[in-house]
N, C-alpha and C. Protein backbone atom coordinates (compact mmCIF):
# COMPACT_ATOMS: atom_id res chain seq x y z
N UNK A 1 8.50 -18.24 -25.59
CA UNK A 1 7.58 -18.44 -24.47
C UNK A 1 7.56 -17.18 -23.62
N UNK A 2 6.20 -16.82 -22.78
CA UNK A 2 6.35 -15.60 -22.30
C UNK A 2 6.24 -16.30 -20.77
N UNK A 3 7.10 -15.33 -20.16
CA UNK A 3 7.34 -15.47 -18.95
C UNK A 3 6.17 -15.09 -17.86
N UNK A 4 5.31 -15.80 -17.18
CA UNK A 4 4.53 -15.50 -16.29
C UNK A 4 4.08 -15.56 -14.38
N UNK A 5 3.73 -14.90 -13.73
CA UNK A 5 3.82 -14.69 -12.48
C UNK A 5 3.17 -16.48 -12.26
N UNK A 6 3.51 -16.65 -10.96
CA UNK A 6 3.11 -17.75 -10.20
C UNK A 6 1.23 -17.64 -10.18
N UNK A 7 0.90 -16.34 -9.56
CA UNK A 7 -0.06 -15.92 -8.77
C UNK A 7 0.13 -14.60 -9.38
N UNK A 8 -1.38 -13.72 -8.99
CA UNK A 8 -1.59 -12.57 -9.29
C UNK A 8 -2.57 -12.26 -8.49
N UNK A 9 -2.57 -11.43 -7.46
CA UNK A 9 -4.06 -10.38 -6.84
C UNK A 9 -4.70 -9.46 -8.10
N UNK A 10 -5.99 -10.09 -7.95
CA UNK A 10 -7.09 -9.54 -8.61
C UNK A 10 -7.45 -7.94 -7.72
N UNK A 11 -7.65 -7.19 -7.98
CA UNK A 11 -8.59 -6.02 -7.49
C UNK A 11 -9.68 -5.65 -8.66
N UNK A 12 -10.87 -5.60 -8.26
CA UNK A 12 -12.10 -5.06 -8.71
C UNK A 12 -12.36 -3.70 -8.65
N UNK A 13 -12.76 -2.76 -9.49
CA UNK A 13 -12.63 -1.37 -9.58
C UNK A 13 -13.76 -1.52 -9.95
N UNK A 14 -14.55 -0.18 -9.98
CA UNK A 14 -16.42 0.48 -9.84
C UNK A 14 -16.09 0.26 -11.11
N UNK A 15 -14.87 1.47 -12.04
CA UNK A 15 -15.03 1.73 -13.04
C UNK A 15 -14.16 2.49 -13.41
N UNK A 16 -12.67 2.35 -12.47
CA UNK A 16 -11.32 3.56 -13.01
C UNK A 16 -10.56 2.64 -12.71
N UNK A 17 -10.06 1.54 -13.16
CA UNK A 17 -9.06 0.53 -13.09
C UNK A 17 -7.65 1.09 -13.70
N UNK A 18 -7.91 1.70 -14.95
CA UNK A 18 -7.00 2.17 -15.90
C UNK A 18 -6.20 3.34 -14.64
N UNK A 19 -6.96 4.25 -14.53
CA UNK A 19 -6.90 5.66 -14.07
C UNK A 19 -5.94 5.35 -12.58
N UNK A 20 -6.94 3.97 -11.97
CA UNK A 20 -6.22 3.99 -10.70
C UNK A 20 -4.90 3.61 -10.84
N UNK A 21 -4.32 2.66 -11.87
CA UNK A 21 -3.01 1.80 -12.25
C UNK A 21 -2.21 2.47 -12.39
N UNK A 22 -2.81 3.71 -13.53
CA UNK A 22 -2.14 4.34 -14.05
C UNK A 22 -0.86 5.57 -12.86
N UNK A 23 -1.92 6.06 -12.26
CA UNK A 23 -1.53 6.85 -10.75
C UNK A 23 -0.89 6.41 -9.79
N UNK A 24 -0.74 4.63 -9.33
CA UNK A 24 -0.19 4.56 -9.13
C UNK A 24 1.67 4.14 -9.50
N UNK A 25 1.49 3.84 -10.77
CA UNK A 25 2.69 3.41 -11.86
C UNK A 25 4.01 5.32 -11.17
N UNK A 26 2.84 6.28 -11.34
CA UNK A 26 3.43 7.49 -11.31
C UNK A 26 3.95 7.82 -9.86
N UNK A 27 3.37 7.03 -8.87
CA UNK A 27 3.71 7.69 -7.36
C UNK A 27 4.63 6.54 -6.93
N UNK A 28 4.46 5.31 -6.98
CA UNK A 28 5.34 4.20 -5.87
C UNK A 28 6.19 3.84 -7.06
N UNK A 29 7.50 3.54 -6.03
CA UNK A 29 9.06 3.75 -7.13
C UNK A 29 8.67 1.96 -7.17
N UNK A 30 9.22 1.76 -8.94
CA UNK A 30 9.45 0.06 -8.81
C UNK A 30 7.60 0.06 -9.33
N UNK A 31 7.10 0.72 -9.60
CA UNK A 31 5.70 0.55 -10.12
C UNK A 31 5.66 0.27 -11.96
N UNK A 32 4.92 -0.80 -12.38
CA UNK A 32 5.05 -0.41 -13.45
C UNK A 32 3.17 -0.98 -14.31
N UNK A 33 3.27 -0.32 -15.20
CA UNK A 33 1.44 -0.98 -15.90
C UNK A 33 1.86 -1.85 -17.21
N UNK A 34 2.03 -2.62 -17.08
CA UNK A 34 2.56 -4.27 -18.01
C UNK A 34 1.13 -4.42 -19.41
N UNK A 35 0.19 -4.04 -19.37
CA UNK A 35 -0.65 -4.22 -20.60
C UNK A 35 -1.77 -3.83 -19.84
N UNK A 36 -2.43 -3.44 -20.97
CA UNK A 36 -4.00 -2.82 -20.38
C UNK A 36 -4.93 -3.34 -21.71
N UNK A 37 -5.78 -4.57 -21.47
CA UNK A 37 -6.58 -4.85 -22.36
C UNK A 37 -8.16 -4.24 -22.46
N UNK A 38 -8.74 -3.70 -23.49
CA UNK A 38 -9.86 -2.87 -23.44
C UNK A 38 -10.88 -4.70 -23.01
N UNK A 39 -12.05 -4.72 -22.27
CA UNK A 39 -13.27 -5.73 -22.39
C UNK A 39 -14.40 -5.54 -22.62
N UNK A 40 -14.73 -5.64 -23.43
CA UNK A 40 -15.85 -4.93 -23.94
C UNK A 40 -16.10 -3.64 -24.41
N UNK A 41 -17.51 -2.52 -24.38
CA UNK A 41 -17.22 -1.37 -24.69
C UNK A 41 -16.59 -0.01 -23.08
N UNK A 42 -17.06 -0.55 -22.07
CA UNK A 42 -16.32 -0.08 -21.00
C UNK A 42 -15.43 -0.47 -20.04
N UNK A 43 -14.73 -1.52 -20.23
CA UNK A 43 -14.51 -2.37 -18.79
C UNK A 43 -12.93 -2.40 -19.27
N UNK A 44 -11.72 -2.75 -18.79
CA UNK A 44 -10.61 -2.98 -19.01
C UNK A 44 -10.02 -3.77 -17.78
N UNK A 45 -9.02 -4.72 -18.69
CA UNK A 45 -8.22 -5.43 -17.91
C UNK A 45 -7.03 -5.04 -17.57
N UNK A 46 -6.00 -4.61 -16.33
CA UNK A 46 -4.80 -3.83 -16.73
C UNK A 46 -4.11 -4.73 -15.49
N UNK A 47 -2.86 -5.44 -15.76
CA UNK A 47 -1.67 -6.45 -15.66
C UNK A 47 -0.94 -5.06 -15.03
N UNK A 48 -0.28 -5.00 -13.85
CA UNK A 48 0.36 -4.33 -13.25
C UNK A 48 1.68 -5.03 -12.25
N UNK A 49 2.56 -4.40 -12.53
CA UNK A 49 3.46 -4.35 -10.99
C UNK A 49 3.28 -3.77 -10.17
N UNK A 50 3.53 -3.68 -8.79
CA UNK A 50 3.67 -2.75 -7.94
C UNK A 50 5.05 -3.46 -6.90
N UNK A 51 6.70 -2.76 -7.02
CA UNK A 51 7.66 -2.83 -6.42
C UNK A 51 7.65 -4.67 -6.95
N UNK A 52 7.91 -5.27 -8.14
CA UNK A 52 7.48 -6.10 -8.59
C UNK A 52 6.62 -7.81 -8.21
N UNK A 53 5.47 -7.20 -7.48
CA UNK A 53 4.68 -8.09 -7.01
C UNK A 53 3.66 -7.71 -8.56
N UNK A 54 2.95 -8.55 -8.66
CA UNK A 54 2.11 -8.63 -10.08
C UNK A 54 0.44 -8.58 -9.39
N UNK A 55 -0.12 -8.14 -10.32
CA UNK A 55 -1.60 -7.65 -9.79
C UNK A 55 -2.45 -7.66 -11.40
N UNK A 56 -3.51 -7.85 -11.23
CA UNK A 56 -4.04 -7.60 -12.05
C UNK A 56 -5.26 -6.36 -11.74
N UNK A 57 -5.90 -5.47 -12.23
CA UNK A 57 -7.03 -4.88 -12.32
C UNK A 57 -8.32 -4.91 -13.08
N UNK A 58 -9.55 -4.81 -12.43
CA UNK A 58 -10.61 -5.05 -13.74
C UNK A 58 -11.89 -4.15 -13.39
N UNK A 59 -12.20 -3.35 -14.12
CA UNK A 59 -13.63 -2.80 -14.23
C UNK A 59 -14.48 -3.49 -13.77
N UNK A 60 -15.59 -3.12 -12.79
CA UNK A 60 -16.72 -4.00 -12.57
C UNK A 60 -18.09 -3.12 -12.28
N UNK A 61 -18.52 -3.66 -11.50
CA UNK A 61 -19.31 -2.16 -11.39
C UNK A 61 -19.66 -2.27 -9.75
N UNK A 62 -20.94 -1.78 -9.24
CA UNK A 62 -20.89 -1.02 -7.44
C UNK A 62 -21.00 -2.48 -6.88
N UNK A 63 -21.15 -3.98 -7.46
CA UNK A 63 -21.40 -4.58 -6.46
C UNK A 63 -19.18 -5.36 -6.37
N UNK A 64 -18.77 -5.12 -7.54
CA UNK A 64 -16.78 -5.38 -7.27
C UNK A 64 -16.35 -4.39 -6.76
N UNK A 65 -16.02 -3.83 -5.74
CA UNK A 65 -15.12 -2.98 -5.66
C UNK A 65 -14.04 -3.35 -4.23
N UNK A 66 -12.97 -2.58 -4.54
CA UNK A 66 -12.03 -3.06 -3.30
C UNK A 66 -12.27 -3.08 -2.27
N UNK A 67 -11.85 -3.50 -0.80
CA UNK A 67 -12.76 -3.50 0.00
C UNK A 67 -11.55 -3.78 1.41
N UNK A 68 -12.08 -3.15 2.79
CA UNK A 68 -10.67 -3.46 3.50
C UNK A 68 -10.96 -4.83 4.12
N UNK A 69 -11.06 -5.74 3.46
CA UNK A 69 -10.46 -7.00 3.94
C UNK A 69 -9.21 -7.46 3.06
N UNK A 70 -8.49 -6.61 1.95
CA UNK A 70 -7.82 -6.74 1.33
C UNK A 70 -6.95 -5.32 1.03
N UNK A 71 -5.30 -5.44 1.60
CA UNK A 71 -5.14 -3.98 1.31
C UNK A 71 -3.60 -4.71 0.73
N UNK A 72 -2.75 -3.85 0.05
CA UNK A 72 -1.24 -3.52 -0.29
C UNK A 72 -0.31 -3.31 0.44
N UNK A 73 0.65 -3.97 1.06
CA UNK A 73 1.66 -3.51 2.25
C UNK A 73 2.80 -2.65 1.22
N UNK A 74 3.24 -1.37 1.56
CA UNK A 74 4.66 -1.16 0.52
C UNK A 74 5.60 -1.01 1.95
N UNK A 75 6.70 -1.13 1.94
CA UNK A 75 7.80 -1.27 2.46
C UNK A 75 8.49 0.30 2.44
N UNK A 76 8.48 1.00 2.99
CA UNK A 76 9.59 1.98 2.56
C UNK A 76 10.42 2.44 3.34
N UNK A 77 12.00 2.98 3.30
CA UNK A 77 12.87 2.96 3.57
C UNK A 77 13.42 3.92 4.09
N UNK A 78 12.52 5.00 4.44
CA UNK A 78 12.78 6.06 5.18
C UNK A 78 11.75 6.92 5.55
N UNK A 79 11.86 7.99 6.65
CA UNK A 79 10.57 9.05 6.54
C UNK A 79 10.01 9.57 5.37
N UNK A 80 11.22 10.31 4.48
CA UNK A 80 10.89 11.22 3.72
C UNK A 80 9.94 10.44 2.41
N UNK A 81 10.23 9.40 2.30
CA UNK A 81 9.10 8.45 1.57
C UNK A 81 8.66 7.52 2.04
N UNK A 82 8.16 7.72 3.18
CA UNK A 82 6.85 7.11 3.80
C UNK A 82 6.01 8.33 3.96
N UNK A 83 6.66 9.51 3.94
CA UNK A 83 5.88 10.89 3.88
C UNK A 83 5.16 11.27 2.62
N UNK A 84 6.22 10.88 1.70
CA UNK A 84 5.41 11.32 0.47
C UNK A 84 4.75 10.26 -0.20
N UNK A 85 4.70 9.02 0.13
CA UNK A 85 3.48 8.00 -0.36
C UNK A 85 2.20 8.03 0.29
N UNK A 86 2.97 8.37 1.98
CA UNK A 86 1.30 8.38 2.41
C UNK A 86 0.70 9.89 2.22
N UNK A 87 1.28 10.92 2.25
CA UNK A 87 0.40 11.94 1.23
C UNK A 87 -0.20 12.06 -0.30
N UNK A 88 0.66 11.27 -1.44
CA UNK A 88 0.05 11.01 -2.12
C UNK A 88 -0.89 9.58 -1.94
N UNK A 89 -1.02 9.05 -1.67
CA UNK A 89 -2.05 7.88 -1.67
C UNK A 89 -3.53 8.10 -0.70
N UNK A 90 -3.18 8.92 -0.43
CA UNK A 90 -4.52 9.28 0.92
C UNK A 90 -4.99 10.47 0.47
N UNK A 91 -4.37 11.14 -0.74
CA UNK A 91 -4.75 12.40 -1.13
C UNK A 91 -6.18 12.33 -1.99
N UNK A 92 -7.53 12.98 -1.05
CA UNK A 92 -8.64 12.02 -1.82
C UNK A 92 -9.27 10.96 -1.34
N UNK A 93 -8.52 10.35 -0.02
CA UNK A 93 -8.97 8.98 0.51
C UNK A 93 -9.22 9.18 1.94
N UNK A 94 -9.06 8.61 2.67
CA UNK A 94 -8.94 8.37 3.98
C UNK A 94 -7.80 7.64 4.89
N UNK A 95 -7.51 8.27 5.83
CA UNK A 95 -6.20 8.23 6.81
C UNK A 95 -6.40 6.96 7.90
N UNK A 96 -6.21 5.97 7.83
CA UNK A 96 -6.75 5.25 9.04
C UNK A 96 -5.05 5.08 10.39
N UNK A 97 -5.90 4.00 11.18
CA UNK A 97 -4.64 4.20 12.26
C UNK A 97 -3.25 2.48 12.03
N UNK A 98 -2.49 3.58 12.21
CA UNK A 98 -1.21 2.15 12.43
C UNK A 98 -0.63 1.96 10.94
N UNK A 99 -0.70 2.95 9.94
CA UNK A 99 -0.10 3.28 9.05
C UNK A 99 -1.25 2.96 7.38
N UNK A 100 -2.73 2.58 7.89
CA UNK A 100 -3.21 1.94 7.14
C UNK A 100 -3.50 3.25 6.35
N UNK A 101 -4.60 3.06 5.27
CA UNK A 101 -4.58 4.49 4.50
C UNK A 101 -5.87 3.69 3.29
N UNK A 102 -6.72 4.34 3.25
CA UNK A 102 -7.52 3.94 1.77
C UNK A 102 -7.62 5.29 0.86
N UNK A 103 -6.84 4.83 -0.58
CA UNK A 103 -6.89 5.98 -1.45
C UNK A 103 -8.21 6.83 -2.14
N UNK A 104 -8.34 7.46 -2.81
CA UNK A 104 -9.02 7.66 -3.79
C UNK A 104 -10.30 6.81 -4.58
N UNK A 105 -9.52 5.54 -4.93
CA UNK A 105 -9.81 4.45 -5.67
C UNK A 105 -10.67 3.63 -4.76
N UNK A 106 -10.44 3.74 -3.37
CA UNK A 106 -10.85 2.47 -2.84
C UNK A 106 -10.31 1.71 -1.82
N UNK A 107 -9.33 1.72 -2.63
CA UNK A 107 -7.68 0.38 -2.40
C UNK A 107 -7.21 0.74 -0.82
N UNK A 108 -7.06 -0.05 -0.13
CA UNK A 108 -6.55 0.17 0.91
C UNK A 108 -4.78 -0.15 0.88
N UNK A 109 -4.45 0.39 1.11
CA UNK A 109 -2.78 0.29 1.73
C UNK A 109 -2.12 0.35 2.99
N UNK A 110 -1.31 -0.17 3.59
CA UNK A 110 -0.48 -0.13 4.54
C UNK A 110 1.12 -0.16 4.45
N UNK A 111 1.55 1.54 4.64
CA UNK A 111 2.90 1.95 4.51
C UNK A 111 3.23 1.78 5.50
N UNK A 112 4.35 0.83 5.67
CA UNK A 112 5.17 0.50 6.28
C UNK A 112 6.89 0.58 6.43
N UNK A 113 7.66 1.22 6.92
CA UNK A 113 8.84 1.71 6.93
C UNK A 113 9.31 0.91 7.77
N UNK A 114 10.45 0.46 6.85
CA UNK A 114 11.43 -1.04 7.13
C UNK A 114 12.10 -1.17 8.28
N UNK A 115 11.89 -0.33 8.78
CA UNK A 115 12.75 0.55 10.24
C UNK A 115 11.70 0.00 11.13
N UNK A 116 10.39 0.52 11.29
CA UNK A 116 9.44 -0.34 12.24
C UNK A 116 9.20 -1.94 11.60
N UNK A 117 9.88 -2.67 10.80
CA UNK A 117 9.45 -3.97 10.70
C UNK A 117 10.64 -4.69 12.02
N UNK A 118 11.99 -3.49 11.66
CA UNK A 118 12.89 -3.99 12.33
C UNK A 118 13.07 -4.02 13.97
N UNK A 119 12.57 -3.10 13.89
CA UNK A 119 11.97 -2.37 15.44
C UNK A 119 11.57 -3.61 16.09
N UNK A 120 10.08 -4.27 15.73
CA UNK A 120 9.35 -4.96 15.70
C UNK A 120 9.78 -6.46 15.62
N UNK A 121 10.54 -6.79 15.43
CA UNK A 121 10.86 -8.25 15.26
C UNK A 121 12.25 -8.40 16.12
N UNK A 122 12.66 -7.63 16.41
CA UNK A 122 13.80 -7.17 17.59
C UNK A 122 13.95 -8.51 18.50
N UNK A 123 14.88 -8.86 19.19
CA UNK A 123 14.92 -10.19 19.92
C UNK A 123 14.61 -9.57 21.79
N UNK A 124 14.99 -7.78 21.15
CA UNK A 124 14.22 -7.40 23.01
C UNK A 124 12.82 -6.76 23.01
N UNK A 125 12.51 -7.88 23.43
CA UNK A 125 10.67 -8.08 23.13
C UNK A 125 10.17 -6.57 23.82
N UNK A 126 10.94 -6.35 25.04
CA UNK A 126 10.50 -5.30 25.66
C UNK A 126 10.54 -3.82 25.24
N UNK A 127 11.55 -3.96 24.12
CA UNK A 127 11.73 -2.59 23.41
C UNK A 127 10.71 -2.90 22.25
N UNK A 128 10.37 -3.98 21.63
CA UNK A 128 9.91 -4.03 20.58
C UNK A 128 8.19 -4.05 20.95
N UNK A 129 7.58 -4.14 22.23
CA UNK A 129 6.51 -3.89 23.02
C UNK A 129 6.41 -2.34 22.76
N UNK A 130 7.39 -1.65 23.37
CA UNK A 130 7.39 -0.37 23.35
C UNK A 130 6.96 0.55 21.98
N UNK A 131 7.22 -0.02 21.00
CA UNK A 131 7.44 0.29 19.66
C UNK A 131 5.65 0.03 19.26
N UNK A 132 5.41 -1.29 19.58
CA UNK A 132 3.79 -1.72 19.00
C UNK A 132 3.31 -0.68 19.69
N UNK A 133 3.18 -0.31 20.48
CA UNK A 133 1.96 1.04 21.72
C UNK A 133 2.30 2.04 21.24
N UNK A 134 3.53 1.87 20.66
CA UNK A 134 3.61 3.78 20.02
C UNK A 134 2.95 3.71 18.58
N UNK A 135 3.36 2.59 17.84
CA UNK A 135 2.42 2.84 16.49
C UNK A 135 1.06 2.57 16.75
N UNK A 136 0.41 1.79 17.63
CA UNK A 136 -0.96 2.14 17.93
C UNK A 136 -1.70 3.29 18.03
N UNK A 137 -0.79 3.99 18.31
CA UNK A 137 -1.50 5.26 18.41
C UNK A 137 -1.42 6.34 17.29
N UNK A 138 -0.68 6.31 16.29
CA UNK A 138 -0.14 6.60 15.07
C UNK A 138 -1.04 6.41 13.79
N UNK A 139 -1.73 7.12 13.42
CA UNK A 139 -2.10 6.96 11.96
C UNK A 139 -0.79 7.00 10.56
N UNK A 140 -0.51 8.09 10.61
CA UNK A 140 1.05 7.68 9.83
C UNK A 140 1.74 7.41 10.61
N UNK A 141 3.35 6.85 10.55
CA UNK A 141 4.18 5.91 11.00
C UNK A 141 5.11 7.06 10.85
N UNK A 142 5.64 7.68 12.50
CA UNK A 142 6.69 8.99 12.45
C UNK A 142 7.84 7.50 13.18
N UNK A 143 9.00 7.47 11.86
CA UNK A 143 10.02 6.55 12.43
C UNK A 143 10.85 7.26 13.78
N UNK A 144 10.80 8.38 14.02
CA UNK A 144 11.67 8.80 14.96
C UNK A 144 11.00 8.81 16.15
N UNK A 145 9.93 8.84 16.24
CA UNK A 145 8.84 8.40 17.49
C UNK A 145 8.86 7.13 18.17
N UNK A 146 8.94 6.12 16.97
CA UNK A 146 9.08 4.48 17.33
C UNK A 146 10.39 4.52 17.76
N UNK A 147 11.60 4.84 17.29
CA UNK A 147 12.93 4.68 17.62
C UNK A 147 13.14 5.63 19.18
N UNK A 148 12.50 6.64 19.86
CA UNK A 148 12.50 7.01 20.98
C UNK A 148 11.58 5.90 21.61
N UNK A 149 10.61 5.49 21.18
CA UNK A 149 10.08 4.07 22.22
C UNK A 149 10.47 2.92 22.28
N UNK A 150 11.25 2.67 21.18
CA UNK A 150 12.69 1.65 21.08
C UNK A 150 13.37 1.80 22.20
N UNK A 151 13.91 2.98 22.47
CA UNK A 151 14.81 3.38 23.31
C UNK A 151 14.56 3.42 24.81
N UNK A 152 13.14 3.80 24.94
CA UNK A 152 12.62 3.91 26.22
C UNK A 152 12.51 5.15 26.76
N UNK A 153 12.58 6.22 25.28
CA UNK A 153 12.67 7.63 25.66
C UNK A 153 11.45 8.30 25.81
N UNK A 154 9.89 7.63 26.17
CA UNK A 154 9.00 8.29 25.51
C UNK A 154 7.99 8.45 27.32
């Protein structure tokens, strides 16, 4: 018997489903591309992980494509890779504010560094106030910025 996800997010691609999967399999750690079925003579189906949440991808054409009412949260665990995901993933795309980011592809994402989740859920509301107004103003997420408005240093 083969083992299968509960659930799976669909994403709709113009027409680089493969290409986009593939790129990301290579940049976010814990990524992986699980089968890629050809559909027809252009279209492909491609079964993905990402940090092992399951996804599927599919060719469609200009009226499927990703769209920001739907984006990817990744979690990451320090500056130096929240630095280098959100440069590669925006490389080609667009930078939005509060850590959001739409790539290349489409796909919207929101890098998030585990440090501002913690910040943020804090039991001193007043430091963790401090923290939301500083990433408001933040397109990427500088953790040492939030942790001086943690502090009350800003």
């Amino acid at each position: 018997m083969t083992d299968r996800p509960n659930a799976r997010m669909c994403i709709f691609f113009k027409d680089c489903s493969e290409d986009a999967v593939r790129f990301y399999a290579e940049t976010i750690p814990n990524t992986h591309v699980d089968h890629v079925q050809p559909i027809g003579s252009s279209m492909n189906m491609v079964l993905f992980r990402v940090m092992d949440t399951h996804f599927m991808a599919l060719d469609g054409n200009e009226n499927f494509a990703p769209s920001k009412d739907h984006s990817i949260s990744i979690a990451t665990l320090n500056q130096a890779e929240t630095d280098r995901l959100w440069e590669a993933l925006s490389e080609g795309g667009s930078e939005g504010p509060c850590g959001w980011l739409c790539d290349r592809f489409g796909v919207h994402w929101q890098v998030v560094p585990t440090a501002m989740t913690h910040m943020l859920s804090d039991p001193d509301r007043e430091a963790a106030g401090r923290v939301q107004s500083a990433m408001m103003k933040m397109k990427k997420i500088d953790i040492a910025s939030l942790e001086a408005a943690f502090r009350g240093e800003t």
